[in-house]
C-alpha atoms as a PDB file:
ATOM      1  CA  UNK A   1       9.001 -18.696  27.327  1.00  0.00           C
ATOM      2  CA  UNK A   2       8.406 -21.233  29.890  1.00  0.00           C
ATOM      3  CA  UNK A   3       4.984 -22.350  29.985  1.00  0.00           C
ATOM      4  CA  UNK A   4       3.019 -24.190  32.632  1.00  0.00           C
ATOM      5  CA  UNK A   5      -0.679 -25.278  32.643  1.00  0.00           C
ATOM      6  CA  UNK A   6      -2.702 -26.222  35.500  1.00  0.00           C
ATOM      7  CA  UNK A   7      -3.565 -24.914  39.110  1.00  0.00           C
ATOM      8  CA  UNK A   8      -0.199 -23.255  39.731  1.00  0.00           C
ATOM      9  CA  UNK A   9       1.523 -19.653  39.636  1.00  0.00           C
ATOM     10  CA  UNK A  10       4.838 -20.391  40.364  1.00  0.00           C
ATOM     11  CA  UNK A  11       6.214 -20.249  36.420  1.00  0.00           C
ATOM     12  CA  UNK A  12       4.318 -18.319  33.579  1.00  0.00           C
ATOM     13  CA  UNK A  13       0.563 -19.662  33.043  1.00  0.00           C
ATOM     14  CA  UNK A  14      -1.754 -19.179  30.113  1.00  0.00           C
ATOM     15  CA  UNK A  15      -5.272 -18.472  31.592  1.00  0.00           C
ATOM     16  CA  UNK A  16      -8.433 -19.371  29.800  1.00  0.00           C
ATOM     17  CA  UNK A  17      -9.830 -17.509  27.232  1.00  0.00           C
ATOM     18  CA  UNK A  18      -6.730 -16.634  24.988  1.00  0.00           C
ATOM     19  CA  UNK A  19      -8.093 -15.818  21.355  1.00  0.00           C
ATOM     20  CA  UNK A  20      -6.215 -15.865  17.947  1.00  0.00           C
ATOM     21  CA  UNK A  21      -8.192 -14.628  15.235  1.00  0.00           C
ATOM     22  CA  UNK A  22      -7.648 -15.682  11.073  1.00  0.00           C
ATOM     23  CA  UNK A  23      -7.758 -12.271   9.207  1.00  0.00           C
ATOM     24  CA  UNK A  24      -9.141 -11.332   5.604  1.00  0.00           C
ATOM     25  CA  UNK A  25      -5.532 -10.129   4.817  1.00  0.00           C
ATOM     26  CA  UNK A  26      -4.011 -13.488   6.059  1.00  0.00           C
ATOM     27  CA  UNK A  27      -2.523 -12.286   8.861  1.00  0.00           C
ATOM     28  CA  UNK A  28      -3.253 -13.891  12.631  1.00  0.00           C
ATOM     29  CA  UNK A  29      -3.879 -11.604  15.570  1.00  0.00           C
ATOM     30  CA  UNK A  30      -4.850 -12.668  18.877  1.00  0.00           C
ATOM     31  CA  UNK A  31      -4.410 -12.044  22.560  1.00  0.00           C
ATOM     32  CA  UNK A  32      -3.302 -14.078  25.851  1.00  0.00           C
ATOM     33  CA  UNK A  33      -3.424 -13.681  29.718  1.00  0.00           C
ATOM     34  CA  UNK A  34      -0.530 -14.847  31.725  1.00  0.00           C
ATOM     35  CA  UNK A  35      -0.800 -15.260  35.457  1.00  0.00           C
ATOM     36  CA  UNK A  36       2.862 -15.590  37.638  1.00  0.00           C
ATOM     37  CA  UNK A  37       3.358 -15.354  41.653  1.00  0.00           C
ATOM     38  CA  UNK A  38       4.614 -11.780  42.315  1.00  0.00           C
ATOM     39  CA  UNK A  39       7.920 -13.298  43.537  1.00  0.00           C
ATOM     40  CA  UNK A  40       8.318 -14.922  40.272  1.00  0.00           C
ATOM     41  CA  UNK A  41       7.039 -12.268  37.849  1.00  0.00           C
ATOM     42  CA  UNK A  42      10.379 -11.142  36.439  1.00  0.00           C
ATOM     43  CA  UNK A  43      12.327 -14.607  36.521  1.00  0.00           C
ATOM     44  CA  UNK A  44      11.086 -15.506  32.975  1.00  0.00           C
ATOM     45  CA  UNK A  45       8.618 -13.113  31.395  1.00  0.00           C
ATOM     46  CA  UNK A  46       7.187 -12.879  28.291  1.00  0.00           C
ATOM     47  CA  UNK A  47       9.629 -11.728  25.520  1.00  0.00           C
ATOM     48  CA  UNK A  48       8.902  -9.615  22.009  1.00  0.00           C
ATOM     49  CA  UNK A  49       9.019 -12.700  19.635  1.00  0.00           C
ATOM     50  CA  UNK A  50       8.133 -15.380  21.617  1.00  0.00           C
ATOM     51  CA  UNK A  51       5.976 -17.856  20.208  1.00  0.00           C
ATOM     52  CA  UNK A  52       2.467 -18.490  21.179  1.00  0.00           C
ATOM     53  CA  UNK A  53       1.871 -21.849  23.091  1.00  0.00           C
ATOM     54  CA  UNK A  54      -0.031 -23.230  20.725  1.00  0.00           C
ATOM     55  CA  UNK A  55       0.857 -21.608  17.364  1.00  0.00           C
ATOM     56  CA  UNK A  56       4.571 -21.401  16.445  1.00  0.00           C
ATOM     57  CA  UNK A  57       3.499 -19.329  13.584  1.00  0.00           C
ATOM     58  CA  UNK A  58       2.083 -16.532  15.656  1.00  0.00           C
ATOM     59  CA  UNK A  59       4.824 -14.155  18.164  1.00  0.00           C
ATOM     60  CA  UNK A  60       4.853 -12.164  20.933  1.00  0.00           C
ATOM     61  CA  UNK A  61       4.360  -8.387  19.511  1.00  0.00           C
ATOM     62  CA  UNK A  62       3.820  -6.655  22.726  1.00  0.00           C
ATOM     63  CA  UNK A  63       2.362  -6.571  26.208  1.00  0.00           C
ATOM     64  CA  UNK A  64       1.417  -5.139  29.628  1.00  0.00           C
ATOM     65  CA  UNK A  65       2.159  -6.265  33.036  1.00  0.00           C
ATOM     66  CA  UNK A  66      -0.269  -5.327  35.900  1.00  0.00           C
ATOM     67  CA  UNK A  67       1.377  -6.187  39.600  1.00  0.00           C
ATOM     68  CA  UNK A  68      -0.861  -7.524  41.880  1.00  0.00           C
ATOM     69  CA  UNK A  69      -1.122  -8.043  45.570  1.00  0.00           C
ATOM     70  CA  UNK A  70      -0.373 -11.418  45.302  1.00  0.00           C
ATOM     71  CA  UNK A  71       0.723 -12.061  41.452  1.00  0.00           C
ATOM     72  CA  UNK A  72       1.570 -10.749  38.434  1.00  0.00           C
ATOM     73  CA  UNK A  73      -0.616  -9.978  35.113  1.00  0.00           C
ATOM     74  CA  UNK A  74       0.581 -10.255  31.748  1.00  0.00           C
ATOM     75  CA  UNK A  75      -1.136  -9.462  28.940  1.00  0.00           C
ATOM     76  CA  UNK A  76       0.200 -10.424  25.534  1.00  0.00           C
ATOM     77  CA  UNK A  77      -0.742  -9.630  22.027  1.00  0.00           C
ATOM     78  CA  UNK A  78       0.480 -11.589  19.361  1.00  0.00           C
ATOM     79  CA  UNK A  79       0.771 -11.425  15.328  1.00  0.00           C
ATOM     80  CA  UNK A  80       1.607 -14.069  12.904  1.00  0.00           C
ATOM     81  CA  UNK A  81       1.014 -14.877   9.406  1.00  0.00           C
ATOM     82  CA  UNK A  82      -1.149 -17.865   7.175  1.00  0.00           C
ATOM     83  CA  UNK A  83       1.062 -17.297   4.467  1.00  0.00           C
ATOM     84  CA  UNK A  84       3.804 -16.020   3.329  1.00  0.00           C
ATOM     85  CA  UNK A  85       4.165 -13.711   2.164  1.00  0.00           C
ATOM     86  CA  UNK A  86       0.875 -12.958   2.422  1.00  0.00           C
ATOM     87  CA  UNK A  87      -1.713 -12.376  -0.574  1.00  0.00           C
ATOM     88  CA  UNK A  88      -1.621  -8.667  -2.127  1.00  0.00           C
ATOM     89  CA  UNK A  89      -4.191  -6.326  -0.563  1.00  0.00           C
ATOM     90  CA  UNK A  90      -5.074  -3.560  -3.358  1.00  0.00           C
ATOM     91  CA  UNK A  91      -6.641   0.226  -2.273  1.00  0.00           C
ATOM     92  CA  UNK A  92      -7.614   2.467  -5.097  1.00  0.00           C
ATOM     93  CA  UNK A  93      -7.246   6.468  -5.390  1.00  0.00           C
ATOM     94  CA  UNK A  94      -8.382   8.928  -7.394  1.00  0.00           C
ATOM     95  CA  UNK A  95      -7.571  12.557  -7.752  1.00  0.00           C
ATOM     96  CA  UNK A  96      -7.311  15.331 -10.457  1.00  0.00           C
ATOM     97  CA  UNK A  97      -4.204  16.430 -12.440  1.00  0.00           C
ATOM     98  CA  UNK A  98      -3.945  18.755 -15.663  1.00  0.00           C
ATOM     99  CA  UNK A  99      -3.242  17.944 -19.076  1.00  0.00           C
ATOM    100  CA  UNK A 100      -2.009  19.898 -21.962  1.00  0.00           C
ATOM    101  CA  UNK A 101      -5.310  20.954 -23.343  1.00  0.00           C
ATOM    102  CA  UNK A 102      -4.423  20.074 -27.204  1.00  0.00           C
ATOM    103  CA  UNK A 103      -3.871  16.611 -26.084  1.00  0.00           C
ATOM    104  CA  UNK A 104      -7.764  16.867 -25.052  1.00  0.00           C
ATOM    105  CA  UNK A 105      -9.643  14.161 -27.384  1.00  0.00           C
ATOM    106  CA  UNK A 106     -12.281  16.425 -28.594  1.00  0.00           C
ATOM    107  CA  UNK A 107      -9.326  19.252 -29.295  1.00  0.00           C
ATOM    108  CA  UNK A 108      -9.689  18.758 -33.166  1.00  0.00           C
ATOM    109  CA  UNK A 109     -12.910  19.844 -32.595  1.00  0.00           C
ATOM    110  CA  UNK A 110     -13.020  22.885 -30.749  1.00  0.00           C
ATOM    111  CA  UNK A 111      -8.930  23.804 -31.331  1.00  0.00           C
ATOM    112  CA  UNK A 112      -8.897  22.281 -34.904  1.00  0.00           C
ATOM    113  CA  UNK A 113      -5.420  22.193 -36.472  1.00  0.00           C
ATOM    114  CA  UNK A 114      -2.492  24.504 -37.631  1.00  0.00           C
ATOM    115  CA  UNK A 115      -3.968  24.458 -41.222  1.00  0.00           C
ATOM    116  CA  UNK A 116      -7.646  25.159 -40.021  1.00  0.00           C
ATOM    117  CA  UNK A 117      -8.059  26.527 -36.773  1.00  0.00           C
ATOM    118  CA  UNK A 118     -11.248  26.626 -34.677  1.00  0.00           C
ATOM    119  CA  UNK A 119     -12.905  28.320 -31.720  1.00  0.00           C
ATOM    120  CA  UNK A 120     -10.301  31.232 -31.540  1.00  0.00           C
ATOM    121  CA  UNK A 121      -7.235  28.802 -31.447  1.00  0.00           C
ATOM    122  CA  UNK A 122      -3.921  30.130 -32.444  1.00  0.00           C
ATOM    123  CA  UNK A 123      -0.930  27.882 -33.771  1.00  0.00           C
ATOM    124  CA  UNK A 124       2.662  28.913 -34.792  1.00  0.00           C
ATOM    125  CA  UNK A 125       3.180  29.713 -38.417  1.00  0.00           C
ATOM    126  CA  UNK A 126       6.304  27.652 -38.546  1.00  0.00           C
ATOM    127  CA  UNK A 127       6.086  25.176 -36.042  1.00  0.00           C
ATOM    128  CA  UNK A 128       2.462  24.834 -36.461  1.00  0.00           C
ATOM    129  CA  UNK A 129       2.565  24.058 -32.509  1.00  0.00           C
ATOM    130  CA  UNK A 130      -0.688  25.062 -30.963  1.00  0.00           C
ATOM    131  CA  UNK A 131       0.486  28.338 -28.843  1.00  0.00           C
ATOM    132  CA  UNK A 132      -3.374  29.397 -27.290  1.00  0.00           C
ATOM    133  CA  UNK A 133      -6.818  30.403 -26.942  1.00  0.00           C
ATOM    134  CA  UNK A 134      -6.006  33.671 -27.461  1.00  0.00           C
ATOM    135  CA  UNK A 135      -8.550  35.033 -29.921  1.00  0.00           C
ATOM    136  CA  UNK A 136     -11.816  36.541 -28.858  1.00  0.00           C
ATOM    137  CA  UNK A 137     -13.710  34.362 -30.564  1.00  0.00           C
ATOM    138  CA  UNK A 138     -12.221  31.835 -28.131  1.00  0.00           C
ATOM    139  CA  UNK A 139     -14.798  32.964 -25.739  1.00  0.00           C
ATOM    140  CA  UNK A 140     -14.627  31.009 -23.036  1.00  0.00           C
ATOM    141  CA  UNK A 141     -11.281  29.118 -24.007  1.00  0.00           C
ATOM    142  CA  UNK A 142      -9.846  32.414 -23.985  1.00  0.00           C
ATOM    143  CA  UNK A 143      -6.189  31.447 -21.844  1.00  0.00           C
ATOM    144  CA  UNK A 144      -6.985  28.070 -21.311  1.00  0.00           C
ATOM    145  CA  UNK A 145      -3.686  25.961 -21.951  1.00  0.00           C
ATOM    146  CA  UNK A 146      -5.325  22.508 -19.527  1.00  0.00           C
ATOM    147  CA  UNK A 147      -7.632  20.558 -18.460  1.00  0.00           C
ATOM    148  CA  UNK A 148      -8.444  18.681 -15.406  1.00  0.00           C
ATOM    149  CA  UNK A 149      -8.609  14.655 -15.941  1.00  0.00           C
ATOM    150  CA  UNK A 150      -8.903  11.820 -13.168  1.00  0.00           C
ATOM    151  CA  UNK A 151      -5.381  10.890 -12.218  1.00  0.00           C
ATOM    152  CA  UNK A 152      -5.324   6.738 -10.549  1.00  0.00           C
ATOM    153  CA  UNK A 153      -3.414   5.319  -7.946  1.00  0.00           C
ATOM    154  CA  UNK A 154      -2.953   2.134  -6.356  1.00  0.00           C
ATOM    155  CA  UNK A 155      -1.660   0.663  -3.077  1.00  0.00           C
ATOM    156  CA  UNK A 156      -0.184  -2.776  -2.663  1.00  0.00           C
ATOM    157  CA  UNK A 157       0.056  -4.231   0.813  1.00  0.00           C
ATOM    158  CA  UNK A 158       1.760  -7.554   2.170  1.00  0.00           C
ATOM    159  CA  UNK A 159       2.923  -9.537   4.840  1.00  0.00           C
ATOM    160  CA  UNK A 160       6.142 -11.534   4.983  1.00  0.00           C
ATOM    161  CA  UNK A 161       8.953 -12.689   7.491  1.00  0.00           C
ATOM    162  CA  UNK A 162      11.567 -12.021   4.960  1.00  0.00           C
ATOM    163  CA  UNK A 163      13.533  -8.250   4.877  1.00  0.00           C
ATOM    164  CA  UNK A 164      11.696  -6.814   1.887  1.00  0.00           C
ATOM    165  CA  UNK A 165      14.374  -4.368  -0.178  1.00  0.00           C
ATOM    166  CA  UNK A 166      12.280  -2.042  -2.768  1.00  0.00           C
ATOM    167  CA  UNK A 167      14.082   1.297  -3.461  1.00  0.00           C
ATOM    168  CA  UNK A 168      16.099   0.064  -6.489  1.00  0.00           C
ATOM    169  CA  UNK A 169      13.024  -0.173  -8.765  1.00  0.00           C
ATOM    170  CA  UNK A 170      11.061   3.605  -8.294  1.00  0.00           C
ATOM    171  CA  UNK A 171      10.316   5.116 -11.389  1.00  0.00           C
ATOM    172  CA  UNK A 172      10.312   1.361 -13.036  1.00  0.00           C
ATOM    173  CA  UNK A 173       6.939   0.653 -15.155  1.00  0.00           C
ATOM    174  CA  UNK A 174       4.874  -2.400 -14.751  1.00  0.00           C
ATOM    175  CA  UNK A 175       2.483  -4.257 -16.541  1.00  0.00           C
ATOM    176  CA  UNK A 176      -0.949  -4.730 -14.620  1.00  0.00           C
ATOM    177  CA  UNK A 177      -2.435  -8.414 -14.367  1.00  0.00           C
ATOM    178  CA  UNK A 178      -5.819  -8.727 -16.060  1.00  0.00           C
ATOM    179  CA  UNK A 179      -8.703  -7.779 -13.263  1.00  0.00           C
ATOM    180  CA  UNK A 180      -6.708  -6.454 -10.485  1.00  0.00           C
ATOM    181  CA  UNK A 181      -7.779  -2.655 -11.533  1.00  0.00           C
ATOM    182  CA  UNK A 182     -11.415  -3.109 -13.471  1.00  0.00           C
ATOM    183  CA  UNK A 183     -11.658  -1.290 -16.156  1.00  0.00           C
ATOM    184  CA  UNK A 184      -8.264  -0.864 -17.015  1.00  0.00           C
ATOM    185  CA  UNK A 185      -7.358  -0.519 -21.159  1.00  0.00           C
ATOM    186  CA  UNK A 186      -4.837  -3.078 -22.438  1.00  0.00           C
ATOM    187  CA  UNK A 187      -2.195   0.079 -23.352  1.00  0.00           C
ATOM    188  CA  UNK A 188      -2.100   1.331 -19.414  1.00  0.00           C
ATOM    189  CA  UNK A 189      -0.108   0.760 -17.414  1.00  0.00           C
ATOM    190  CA  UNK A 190       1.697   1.686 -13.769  1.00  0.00           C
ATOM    191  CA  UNK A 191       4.741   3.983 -12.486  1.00  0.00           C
ATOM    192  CA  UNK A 192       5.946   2.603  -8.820  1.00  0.00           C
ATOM    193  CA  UNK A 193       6.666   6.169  -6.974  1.00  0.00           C
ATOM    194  CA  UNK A 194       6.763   4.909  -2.792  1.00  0.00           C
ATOM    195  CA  UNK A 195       8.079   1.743  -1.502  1.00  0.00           C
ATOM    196  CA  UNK A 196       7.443   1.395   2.581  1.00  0.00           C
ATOM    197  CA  UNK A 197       8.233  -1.446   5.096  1.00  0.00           C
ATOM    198  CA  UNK A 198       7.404  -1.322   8.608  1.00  0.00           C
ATOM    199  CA  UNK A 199       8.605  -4.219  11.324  1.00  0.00           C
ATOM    200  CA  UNK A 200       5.783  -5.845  13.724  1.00  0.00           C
ATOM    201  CA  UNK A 201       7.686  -6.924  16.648  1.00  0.00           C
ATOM    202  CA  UNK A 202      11.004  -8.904  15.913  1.00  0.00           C
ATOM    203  CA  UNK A 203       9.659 -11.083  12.980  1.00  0.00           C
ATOM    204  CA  UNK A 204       7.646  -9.546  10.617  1.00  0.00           C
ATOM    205  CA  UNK A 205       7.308  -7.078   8.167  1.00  0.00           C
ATOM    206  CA  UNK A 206       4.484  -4.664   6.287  1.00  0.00           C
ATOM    207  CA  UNK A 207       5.223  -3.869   2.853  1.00  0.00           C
ATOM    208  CA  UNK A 208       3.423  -1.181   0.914  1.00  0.00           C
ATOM    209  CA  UNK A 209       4.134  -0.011  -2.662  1.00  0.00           C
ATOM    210  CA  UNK A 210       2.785   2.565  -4.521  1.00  0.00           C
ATOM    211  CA  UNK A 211       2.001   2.730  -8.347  1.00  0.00           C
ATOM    212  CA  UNK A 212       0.443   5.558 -10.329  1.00  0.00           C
ATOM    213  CA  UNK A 213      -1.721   5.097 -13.528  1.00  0.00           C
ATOM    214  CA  UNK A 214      -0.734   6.191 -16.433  1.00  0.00           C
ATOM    215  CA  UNK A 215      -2.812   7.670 -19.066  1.00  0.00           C
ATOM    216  CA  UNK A 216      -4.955   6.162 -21.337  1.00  0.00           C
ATOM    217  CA  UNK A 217      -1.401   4.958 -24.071  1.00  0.00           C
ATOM    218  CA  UNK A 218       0.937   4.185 -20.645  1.00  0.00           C
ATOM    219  CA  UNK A 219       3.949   5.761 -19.387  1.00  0.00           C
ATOM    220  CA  UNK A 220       6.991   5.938 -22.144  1.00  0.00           C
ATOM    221  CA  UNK A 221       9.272   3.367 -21.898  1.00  0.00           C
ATOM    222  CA  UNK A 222      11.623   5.300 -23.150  1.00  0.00           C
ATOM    223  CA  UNK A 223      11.604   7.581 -20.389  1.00  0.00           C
ATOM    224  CA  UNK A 224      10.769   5.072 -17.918  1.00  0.00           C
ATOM    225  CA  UNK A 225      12.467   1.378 -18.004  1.00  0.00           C
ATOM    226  CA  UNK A 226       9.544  -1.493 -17.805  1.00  0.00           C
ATOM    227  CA  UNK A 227      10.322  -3.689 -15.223  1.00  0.00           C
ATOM    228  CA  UNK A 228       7.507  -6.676 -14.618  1.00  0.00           C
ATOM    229  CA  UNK A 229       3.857  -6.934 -13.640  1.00  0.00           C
ATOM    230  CA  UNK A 230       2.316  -5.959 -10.855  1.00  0.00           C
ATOM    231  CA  UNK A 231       0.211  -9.389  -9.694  1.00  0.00           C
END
């Protein structure tokens, strides 16, 4: 983009009062105004991926001519990173999801066990496998076969120029650095289950992965293949 500063229109001129801005995230967004004489407004306009004037690390992402009697408007937002890739950006979620109700950790209390059971709880004479709250005395455990526990998620966001590939590795376990989830025991651990990456104009990328928290021993890894730490 050819760039000319001073008094004249004739090529593409930066006006005063362009702005980039240094975000929490590490990412760079800012804004420009381009003036051009009208006969010259589509000889070398602004292009997706150009680079700002002053910052080669920050690019063109869009923008919005407006003609003019006499010239031509452009204005031009642009993107860039301080890093990359960038630092990891973490959002928590909780919701609710059911567990087997003998797995509860009072159940030996209120269920009690094959060989002495308790509350109305019925197990299988061979198996000894609990089978139900099905005795009156049960009261109100009568049918119950779950309960309702807090169920964590986590969201990992980042920035980078580089094409970001993470669809091999769903279902894949991972270890969680100490401090990035507060509170976390030493036996949990994480499941990936999305993987998303979304372009910003021609030279960036937004990467967001998805993990959910396993239970209080971690997934199984012999169901689920361990495959690095989550940082």
């Amino acid at each position: 983009m050819q760039i000319t500063h001073g008094a004249k229109t004739s090529v593409l001129q930066l006006q005063p009062g362009w702005s980039l801005t240094s975000n929490f995230d590490q990412t760079i967004t800012g804004s420009g105004r381009f003036l051009v004489d009208k006969n010259k407004a589509f000889t070398n306009p602004p292009k997706i991926g150009d680079p700002h004037p002053y910052d080669g690390r920050v690019r063109v992402t869009n923008f919005t001519i407006t003609g003019g009697a006499a010239q031509y408007e452009y204005m031009v937002q642009y993107f860039g990173l301080a890093a990359n890739p960038t630092k990891n950006i973490y959002s928590y979620y909780t919701s609710l999801s059911e567990e087997p109700i003998e797995t509860h950790k009072d159940f030996p209390v209120f269920g009690g066990t094959a060989e002495a059971p308790a509350t109305g709880a019925v197990f299988d004479s061979t198996s000894k496998l609990f089978e139900g709250f099905n005795d009156l005395a049960a009261k109100d455990l009568i049918g119950v076969r779950g309960f309702l526990t807090g169920q964590g998620s986590i969201r990992r966001t980042f920035y980078t120029t580089s094409v970001f590939t993470g669809m091999d590795d769903i279902t894949t376990t991972r270890k969680v650095r100490e401090g990035v989830i507060p509170g976390l025991s030493v036996a949990q651990n994480v499941l990936k289950t999305n993987w998303s990456s979304d372009i910003i104009g021609n030279n960036f990328y937004r990467v967001t992965e998805e993990y959910l928290l396993s239970g209080k021993d971690g997934w199984s890894n012999t169901i689920y293949e361990e495959a690095g730490n989550v940082e």
